[in-house]
N, C-alpha and C. Protein backbone atom coordinates (compact mmCIF):
# COMPACT_ATOMS: atom_id res chain seq x y z
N UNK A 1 -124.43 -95.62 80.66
CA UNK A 1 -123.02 -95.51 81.01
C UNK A 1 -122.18 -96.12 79.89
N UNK A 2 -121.32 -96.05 79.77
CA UNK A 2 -119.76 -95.77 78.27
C UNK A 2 -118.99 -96.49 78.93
N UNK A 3 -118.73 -97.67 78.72
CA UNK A 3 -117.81 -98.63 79.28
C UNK A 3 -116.70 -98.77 78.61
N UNK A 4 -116.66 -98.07 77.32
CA UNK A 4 -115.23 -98.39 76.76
C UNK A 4 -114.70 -96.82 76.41
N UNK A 5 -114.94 -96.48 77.11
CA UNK A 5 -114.35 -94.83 77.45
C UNK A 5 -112.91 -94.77 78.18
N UNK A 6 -112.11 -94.30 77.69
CA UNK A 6 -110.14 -94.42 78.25
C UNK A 6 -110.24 -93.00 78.99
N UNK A 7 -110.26 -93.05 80.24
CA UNK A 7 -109.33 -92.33 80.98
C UNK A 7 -108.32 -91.66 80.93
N UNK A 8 -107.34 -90.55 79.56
CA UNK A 8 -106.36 -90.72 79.27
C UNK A 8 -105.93 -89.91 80.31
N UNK A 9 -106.31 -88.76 80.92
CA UNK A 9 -105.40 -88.62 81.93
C UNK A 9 -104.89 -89.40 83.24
N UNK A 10 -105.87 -90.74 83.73
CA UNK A 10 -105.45 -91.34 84.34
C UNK A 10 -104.74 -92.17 83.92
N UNK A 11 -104.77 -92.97 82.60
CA UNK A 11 -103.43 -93.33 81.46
C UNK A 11 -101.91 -92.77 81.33
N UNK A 12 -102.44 -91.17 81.52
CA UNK A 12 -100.93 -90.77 80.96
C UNK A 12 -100.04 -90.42 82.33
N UNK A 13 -101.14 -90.11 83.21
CA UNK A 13 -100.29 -90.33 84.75
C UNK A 13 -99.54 -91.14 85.00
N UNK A 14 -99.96 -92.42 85.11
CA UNK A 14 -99.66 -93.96 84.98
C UNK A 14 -98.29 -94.32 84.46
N UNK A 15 -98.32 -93.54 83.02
CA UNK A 15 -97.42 -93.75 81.94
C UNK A 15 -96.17 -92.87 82.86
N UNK A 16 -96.43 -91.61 83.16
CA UNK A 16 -95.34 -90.93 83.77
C UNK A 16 -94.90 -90.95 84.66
N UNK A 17 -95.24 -91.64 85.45
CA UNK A 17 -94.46 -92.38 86.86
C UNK A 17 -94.20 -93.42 87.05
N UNK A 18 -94.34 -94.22 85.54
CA UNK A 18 -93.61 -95.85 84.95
C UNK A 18 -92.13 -94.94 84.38
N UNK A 19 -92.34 -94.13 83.90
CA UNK A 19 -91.45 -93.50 82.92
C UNK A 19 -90.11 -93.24 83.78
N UNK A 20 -88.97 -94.00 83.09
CA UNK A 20 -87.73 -93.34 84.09
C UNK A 20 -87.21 -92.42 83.11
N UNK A 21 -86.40 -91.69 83.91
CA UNK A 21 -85.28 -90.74 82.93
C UNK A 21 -84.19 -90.67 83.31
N UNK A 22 -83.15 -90.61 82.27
CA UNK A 22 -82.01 -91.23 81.60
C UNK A 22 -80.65 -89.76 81.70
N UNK A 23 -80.45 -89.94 82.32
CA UNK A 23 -79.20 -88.58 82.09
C UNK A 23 -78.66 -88.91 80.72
N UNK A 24 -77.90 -87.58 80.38
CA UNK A 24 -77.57 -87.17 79.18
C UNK A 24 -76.28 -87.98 78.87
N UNK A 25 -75.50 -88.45 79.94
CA UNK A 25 -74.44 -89.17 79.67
C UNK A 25 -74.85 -90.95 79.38
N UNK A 26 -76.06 -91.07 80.29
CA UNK A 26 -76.77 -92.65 79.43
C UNK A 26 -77.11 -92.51 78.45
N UNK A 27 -77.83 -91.68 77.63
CA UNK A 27 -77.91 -91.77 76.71
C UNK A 27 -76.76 -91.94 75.20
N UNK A 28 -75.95 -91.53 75.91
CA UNK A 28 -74.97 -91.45 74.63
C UNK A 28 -74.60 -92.70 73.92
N UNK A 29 -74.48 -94.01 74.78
CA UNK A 29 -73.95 -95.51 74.51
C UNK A 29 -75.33 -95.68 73.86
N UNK A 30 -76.36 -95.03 73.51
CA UNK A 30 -77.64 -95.86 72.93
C UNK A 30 -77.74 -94.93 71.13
N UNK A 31 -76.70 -94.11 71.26
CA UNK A 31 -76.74 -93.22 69.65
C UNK A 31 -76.37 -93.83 68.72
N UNK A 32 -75.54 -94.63 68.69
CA UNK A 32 -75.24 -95.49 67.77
C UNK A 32 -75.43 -96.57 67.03
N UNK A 33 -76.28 -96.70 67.99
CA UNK A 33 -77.84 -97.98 68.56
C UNK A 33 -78.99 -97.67 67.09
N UNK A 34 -79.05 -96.19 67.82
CA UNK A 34 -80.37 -95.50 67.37
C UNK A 34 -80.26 -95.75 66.05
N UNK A 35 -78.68 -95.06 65.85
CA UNK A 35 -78.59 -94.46 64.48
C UNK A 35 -78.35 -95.72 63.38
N UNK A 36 -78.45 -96.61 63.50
CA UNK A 36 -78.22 -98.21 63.30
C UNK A 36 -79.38 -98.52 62.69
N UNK A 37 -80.26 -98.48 63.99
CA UNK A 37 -82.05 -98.73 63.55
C UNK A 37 -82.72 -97.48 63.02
N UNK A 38 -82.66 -96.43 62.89
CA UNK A 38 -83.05 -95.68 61.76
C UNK A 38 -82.86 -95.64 60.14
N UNK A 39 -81.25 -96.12 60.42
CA UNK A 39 -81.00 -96.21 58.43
C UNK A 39 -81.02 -98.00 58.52
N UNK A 40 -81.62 -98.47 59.19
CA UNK A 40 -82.02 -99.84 58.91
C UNK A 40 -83.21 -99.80 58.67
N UNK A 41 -84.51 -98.70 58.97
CA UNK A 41 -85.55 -98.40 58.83
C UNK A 41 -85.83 -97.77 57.40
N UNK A 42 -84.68 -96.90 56.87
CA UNK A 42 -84.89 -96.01 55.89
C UNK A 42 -84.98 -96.96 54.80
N UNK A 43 -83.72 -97.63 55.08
CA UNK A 43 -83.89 -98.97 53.94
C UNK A 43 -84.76 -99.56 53.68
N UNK A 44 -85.51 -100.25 54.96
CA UNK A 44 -86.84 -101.32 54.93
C UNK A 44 -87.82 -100.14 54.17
N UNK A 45 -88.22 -99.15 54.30
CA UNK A 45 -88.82 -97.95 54.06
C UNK A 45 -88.22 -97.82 52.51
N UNK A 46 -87.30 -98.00 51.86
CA UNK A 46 -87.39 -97.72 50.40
C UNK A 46 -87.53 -98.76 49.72
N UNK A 47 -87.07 -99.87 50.36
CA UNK A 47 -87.41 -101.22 49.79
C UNK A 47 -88.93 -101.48 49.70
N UNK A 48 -89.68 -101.45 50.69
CA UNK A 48 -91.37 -101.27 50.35
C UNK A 48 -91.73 -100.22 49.62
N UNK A 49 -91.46 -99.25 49.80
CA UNK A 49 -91.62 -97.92 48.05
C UNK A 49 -91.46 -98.65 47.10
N UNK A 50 -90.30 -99.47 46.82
CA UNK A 50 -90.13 -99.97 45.37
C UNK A 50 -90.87 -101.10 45.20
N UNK A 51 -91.00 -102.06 45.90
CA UNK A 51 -92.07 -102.79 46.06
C UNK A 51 -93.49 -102.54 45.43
N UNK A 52 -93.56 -101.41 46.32
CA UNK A 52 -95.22 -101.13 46.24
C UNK A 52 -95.53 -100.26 44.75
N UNK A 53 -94.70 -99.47 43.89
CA UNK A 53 -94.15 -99.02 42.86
C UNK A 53 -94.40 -100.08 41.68
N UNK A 54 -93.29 -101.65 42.10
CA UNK A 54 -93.60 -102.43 41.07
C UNK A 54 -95.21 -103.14 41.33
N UNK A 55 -95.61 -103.01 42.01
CA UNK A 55 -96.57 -103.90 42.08
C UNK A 55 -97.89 -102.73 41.42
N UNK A 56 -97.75 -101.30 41.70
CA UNK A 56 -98.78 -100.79 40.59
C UNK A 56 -98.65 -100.52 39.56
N UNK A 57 -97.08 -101.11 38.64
CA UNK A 57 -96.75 -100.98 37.60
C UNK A 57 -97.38 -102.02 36.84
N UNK A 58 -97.29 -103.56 37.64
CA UNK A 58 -98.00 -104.87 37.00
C UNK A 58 -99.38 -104.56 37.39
N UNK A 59 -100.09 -104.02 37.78
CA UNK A 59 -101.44 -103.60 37.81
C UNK A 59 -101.80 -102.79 36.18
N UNK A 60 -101.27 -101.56 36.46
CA UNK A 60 -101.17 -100.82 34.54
C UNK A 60 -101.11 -101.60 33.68
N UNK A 61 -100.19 -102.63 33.73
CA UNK A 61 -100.15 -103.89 32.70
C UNK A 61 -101.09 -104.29 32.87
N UNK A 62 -102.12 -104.92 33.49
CA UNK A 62 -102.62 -105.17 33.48
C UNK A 62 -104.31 -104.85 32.93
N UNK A 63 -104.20 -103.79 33.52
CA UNK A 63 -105.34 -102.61 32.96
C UNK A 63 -104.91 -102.53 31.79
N UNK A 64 -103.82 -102.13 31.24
CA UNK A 64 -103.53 -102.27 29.91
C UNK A 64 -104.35 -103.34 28.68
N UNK A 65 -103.78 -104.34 29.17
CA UNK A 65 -104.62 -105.25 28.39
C UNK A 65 -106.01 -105.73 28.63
N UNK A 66 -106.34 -104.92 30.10
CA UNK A 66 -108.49 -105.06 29.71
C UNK A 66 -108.56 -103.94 28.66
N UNK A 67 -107.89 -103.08 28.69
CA UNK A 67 -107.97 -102.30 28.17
C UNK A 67 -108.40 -102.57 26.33
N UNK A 68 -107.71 -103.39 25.91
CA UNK A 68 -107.54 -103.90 24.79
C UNK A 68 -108.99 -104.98 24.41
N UNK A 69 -109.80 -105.03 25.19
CA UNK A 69 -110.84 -105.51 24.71
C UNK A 69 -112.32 -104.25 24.69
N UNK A 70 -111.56 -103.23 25.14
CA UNK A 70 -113.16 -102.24 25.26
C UNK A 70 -113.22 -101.61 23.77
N UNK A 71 -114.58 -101.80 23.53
CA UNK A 71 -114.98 -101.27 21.76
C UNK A 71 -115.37 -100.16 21.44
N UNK A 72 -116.01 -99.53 22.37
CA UNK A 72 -116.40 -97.99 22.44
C UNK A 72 -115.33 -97.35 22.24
N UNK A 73 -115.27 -96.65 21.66
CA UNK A 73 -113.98 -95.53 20.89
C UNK A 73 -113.67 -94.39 22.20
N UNK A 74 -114.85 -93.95 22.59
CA UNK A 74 -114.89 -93.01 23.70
C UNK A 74 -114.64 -93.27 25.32
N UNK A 75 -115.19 -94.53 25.40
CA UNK A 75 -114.70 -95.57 26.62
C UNK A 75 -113.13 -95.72 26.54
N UNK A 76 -112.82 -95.91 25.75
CA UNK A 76 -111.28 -96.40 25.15
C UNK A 76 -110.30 -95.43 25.33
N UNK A 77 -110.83 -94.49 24.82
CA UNK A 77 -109.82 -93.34 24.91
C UNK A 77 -109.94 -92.97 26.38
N UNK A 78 -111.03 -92.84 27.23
CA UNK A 78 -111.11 -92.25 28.72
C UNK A 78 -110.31 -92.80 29.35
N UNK A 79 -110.64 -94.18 29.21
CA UNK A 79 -109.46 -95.36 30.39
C UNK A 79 -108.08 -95.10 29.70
N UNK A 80 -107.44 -94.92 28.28
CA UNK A 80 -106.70 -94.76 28.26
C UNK A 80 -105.73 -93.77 28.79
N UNK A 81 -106.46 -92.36 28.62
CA UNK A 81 -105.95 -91.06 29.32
C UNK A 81 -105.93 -91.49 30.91
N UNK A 82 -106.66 -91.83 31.56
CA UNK A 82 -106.63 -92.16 32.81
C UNK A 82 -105.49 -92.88 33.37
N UNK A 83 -105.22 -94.36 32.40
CA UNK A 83 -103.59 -94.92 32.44
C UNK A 83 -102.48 -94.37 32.26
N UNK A 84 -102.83 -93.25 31.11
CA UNK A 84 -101.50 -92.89 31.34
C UNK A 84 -101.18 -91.58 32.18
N UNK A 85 -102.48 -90.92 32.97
CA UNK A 85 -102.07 -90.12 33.93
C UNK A 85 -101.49 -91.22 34.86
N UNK A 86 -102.43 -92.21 35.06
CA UNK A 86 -101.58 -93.17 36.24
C UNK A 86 -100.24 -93.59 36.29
N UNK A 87 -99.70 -93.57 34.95
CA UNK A 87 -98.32 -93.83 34.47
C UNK A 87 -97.48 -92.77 34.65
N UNK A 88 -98.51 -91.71 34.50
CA UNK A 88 -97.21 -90.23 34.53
C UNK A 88 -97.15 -90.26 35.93
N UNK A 89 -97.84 -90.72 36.95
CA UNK A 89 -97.91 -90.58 38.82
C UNK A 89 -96.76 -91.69 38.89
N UNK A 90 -96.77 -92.47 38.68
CA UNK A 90 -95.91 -94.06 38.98
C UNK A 90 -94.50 -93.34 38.26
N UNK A 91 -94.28 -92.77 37.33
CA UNK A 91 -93.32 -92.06 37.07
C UNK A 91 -92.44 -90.97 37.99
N UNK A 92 -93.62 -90.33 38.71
CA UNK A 92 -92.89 -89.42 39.36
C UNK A 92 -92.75 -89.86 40.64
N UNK A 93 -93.42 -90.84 41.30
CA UNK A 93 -92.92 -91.95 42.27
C UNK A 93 -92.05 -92.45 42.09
N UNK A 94 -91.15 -92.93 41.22
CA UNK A 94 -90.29 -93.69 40.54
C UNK A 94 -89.18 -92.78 40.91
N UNK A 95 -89.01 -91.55 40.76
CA UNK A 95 -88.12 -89.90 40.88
C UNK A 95 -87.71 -89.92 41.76
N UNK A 96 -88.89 -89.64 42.44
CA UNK A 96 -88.99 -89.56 43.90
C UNK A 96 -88.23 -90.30 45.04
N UNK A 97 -88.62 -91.61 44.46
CA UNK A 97 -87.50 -92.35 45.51
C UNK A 97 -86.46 -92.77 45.19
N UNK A 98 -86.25 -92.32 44.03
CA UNK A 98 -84.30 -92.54 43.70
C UNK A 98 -84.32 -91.53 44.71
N UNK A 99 -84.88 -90.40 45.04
CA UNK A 99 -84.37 -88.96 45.83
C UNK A 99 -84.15 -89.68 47.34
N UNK A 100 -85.11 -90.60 47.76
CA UNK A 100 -84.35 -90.99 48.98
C UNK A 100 -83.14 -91.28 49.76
């Protein structure tokens, strides 16, 4: 026997007769609400893009300069092409969320 097996239809029953509903005229005093915490979201949401952006930019730097100790000519050049595809991606991430 499966003891950690969810029931979801006896879950979502549950859920829908907890569930109240709201006429169309309650809802209206909560739009402004909404629309408040969505572009308060969009923000938190581009602020971690750029975040997360700089932080694989100081990574490249970083790779950058292991970079600078490998002696193999052919090793050297691979990781290099590889950085700077990674650079041309972090670039067009960079585009991208000015577009936000």
């Amino acid at each position: 026997m499966v003891l950690n097996v969810v029931n979801f239809h006896e879950k979502a029953s549950r859920f829908r007769k907890g569930a109240t509903r709201r006429s169309p005229e309650g809802a209206v005093p909560d739009i402004p609400t909404l629309v408040s915490r969505v572009q308060g979201l969009q923000s938190k949401a581009r602020t971690e893009l750029h975040d997360a952006i700089l932080m694989l930019d100081l990574a490249v730097q970083h790779a950058r300069q292991l970079g600078k100790i490998i002696r193999d000519p052919a090793r050297k050049k691979r990781f290099d092409d590889e950085l700077l595809t990674i650079e041309q991606l972090l670039q067009l991430a960079r585009d991208k969320t000015m577009e936000l």
